[in-house]
N, C-alpha and C. Protein backbone atom coordinates (compact mmCIF):
# COMPACT_ATOMS: atom_id res chain seq x y z
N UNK A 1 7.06 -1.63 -22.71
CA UNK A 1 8.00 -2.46 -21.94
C UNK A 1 7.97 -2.05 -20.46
N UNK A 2 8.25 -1.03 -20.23
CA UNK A 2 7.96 -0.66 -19.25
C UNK A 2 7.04 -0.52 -17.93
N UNK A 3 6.02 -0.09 -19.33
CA UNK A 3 4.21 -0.51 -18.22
C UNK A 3 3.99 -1.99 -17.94
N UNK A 4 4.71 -2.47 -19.06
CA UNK A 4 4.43 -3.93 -18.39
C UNK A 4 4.91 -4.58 -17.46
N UNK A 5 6.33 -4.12 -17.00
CA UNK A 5 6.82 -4.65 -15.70
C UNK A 5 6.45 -3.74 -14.68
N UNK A 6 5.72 -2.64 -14.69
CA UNK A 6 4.80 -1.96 -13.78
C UNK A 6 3.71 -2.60 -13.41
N UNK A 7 3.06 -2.99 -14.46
CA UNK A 7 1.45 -3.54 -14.20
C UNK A 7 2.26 -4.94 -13.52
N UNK A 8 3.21 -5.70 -13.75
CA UNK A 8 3.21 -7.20 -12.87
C UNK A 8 3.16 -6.52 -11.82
N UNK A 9 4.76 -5.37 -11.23
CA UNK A 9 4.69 -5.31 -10.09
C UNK A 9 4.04 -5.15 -9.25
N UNK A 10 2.89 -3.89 -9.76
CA UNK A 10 1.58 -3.74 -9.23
C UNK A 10 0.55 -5.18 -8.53
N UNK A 11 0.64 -5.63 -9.72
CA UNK A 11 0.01 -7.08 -9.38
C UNK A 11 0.60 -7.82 -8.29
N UNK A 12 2.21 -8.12 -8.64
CA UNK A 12 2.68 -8.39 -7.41
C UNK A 12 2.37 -8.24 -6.02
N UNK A 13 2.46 -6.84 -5.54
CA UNK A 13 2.05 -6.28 -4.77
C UNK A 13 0.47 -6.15 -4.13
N UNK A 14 -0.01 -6.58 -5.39
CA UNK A 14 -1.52 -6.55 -4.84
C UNK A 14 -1.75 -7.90 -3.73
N UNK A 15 -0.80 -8.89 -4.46
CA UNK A 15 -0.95 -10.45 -3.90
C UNK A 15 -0.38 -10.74 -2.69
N UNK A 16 0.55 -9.95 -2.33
CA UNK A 16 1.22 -9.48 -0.85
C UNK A 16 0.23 -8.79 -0.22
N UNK A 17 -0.24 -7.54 -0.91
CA UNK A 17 -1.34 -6.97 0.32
C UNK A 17 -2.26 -7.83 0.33
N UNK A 18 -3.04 -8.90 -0.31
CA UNK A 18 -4.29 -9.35 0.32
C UNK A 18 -3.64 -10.39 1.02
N UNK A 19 -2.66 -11.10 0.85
CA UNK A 19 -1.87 -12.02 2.01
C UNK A 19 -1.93 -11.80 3.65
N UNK A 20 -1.38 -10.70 3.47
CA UNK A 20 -1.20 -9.76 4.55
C UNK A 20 -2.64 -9.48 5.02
N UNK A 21 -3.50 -8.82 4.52
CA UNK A 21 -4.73 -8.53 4.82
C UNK A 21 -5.40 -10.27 5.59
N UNK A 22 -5.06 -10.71 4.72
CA UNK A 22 -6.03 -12.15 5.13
C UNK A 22 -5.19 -12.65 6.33
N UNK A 23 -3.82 -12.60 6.42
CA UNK A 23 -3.36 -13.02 7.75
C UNK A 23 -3.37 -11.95 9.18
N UNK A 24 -3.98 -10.89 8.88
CA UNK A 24 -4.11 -10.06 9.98
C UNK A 24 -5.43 -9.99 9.91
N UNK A 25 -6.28 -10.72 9.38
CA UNK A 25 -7.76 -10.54 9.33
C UNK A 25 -8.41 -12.03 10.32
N UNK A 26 -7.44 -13.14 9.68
CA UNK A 26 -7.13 -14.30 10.26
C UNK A 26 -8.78 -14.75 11.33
């Protein structure tokens, strides 16, 4: 239960940093 709302957040987070990456890469 646990790891699993780890692994989204992770994921989450992954989808923010390449956001970020791609708009400061721009």
């Amino acid at each position: 239960n646990r790891l699993l709302l780890l692994d989204l957040y992770t994921n989450y987070i992954s989808k923010i940093n390449l956001s970020y990456y791609k708009g400061f890469k721009v």
